[in-house]
Protein backbone atom coordinates (compact mmCIF):
# COMPACT_ATOMS: atom_id res chain seq x y z
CA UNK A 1 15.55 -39.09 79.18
CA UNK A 2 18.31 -36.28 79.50
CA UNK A 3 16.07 -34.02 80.29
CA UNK A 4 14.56 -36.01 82.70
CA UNK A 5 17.58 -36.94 84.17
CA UNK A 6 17.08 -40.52 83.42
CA UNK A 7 20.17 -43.15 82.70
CA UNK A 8 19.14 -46.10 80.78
CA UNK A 9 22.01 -49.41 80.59
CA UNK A 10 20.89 -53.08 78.75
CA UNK A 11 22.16 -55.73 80.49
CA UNK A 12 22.42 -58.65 78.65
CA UNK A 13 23.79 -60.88 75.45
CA UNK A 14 22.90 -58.18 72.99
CA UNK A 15 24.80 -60.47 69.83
CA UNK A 16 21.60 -62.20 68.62
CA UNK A 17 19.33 -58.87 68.98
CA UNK A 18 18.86 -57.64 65.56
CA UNK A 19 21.72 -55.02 64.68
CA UNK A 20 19.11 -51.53 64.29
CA UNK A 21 18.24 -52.29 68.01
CA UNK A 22 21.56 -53.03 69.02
CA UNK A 23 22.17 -50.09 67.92
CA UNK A 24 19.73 -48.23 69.20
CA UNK A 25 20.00 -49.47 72.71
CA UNK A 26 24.28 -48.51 72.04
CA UNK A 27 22.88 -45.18 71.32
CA UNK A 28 20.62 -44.66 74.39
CA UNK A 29 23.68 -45.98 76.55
CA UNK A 30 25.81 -43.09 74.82
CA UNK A 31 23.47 -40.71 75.44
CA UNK A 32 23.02 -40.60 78.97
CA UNK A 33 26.27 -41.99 79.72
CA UNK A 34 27.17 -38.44 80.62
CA UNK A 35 24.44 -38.00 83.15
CA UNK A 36 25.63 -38.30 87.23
CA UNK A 37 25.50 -41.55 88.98
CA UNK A 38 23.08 -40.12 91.56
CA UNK A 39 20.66 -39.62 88.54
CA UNK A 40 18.11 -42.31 88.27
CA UNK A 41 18.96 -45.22 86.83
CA UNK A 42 16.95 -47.61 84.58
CA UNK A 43 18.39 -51.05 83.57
CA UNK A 44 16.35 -53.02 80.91
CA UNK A 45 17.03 -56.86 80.83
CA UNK A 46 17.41 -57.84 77.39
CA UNK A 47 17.97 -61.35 76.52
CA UNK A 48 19.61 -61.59 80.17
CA UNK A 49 20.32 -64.67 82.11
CA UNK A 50 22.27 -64.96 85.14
CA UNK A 51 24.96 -67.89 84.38
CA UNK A 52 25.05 -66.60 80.43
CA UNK A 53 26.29 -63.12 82.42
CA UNK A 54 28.54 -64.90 84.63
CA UNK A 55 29.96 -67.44 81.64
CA UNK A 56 30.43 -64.29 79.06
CA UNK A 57 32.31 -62.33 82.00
CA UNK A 58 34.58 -65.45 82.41
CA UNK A 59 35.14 -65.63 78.89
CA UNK A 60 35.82 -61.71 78.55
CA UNK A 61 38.90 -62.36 81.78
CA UNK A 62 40.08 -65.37 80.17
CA UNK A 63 40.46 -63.66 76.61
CA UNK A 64 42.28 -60.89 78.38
CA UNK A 65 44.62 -63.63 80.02
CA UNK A 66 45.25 -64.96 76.97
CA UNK A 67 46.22 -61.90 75.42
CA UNK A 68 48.65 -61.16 78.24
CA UNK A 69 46.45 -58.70 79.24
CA UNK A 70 45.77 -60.65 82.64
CA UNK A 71 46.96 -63.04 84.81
CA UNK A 72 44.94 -65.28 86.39
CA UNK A 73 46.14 -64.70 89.65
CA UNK A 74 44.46 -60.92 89.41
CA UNK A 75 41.13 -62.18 89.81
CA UNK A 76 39.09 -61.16 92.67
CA UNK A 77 35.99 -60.19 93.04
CA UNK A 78 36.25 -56.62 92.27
CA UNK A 79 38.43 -57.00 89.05
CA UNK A 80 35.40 -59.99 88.63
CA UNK A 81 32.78 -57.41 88.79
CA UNK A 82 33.91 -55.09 86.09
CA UNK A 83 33.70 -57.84 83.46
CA UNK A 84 29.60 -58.27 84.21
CA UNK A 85 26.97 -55.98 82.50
CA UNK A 86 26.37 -54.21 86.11
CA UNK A 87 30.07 -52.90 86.12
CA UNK A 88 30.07 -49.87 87.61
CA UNK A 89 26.68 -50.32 89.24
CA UNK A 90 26.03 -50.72 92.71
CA UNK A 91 24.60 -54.44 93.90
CA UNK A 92 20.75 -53.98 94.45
CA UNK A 93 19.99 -53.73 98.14
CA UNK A 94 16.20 -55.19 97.85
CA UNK A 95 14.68 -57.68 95.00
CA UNK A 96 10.90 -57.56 94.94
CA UNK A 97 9.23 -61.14 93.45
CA UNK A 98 6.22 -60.43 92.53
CA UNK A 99 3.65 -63.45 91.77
CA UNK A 100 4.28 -65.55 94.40
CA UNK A 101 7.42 -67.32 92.88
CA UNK A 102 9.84 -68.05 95.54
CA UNK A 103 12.83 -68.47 93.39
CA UNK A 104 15.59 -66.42 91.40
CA UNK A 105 15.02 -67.22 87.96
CA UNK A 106 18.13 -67.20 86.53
CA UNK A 107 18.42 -63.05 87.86
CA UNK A 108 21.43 -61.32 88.94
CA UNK A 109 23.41 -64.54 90.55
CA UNK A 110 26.34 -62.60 91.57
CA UNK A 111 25.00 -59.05 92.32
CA UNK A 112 22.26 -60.15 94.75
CA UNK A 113 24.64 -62.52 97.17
CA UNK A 114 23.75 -60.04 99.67
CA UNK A 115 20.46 -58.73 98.47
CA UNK A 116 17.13 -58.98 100.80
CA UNK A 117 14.39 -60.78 99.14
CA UNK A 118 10.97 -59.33 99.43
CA UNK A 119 8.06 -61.64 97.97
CA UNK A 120 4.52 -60.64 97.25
CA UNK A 121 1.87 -62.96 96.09
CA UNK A 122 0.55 -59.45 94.26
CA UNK A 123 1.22 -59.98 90.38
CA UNK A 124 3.22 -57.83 88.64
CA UNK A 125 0.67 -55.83 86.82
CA UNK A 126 -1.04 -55.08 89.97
CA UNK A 127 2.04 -54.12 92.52
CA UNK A 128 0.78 -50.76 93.21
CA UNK A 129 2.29 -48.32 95.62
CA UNK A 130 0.89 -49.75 98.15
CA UNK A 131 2.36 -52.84 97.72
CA UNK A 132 5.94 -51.08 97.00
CA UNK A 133 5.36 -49.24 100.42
CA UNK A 134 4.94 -52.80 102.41
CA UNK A 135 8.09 -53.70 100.24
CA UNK A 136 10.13 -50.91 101.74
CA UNK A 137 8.58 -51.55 105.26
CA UNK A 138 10.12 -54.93 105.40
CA UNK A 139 13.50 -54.02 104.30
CA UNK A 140 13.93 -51.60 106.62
CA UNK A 141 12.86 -53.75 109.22
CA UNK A 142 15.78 -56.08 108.10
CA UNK A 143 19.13 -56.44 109.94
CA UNK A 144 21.52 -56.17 107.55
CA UNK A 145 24.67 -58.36 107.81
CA UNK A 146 26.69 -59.11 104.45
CA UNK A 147 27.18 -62.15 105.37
CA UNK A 148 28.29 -61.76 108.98
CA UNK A 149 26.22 -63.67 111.94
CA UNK A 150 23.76 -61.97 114.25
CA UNK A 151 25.90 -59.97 117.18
């Protein structure tokens, strides 16, 4: 992977993972910590659920307020951000469902609020590059707004 260039992060509730692959994953987070952010990045989704995410970043802020480290009042959502597994990582721009699911499933609540949605009846273990090209046709056929209204 450092040779390659290739930054790995876990996102996730890593607590009930056994401890050697806690560990481990610790260890390949360490390792190509050091590599730049325009390197490619990998996250792996390890015991990962949205709300659990969203509940253990709450907890982490409300911890830190009770420690006198915070104040309530400091919370927005870029101070919100840092406390979820994706701190530091940008918000993805396109999700791909594969199967034919129309639904999130629990994935990335806050970081895709202004994600485009690209769904494929294609299962996983065929999406080919083919598929990944008509993907990438319709998102950049999107107009992008963040949340603002058609001008």
């Amino acid at each position: 992977m450092e040779r390659d260039h290739i930054r790995l992060h876990f996102f996730g509730d890593m607590t009930p993972i056994a401890p050697e692959l806690r560990a481990l994953a610790h260890e390949t987070d360490e390792i190509t910590e050091h590599l730049s952010k325009d390197d490619f990045q990998a996250n792996v989704c390890l015991n990962y659920g949205g709300r659990d995410e969203i509940l253990r970043a709450v907890r982490r802020f409300a911890a830190e307020c009770a420690e006198g480290k915070r104040k309530p009042e400091d919370l927005d959502e870029t101070l919100f951000s840092t406390y979820l597994d994706s701190a530091g990582i940008p918000d993805p721009e396109l999700i791909i469902r594969p199967s034919g699911e129309q639904r999130l499933s629990n994935f990335l609540l806050w970081q895709c609020a202004y994600s485009e949605f690209y769904y494929t009846d294609t299962l996983w273990p065929d999406f080919d590059e083919e598929e990944l090209d008509k993907a990438i046709a319709a998102y950049q056929s999107r107009d992008r707004r963040f949340g603002g209204v058609k001008k």
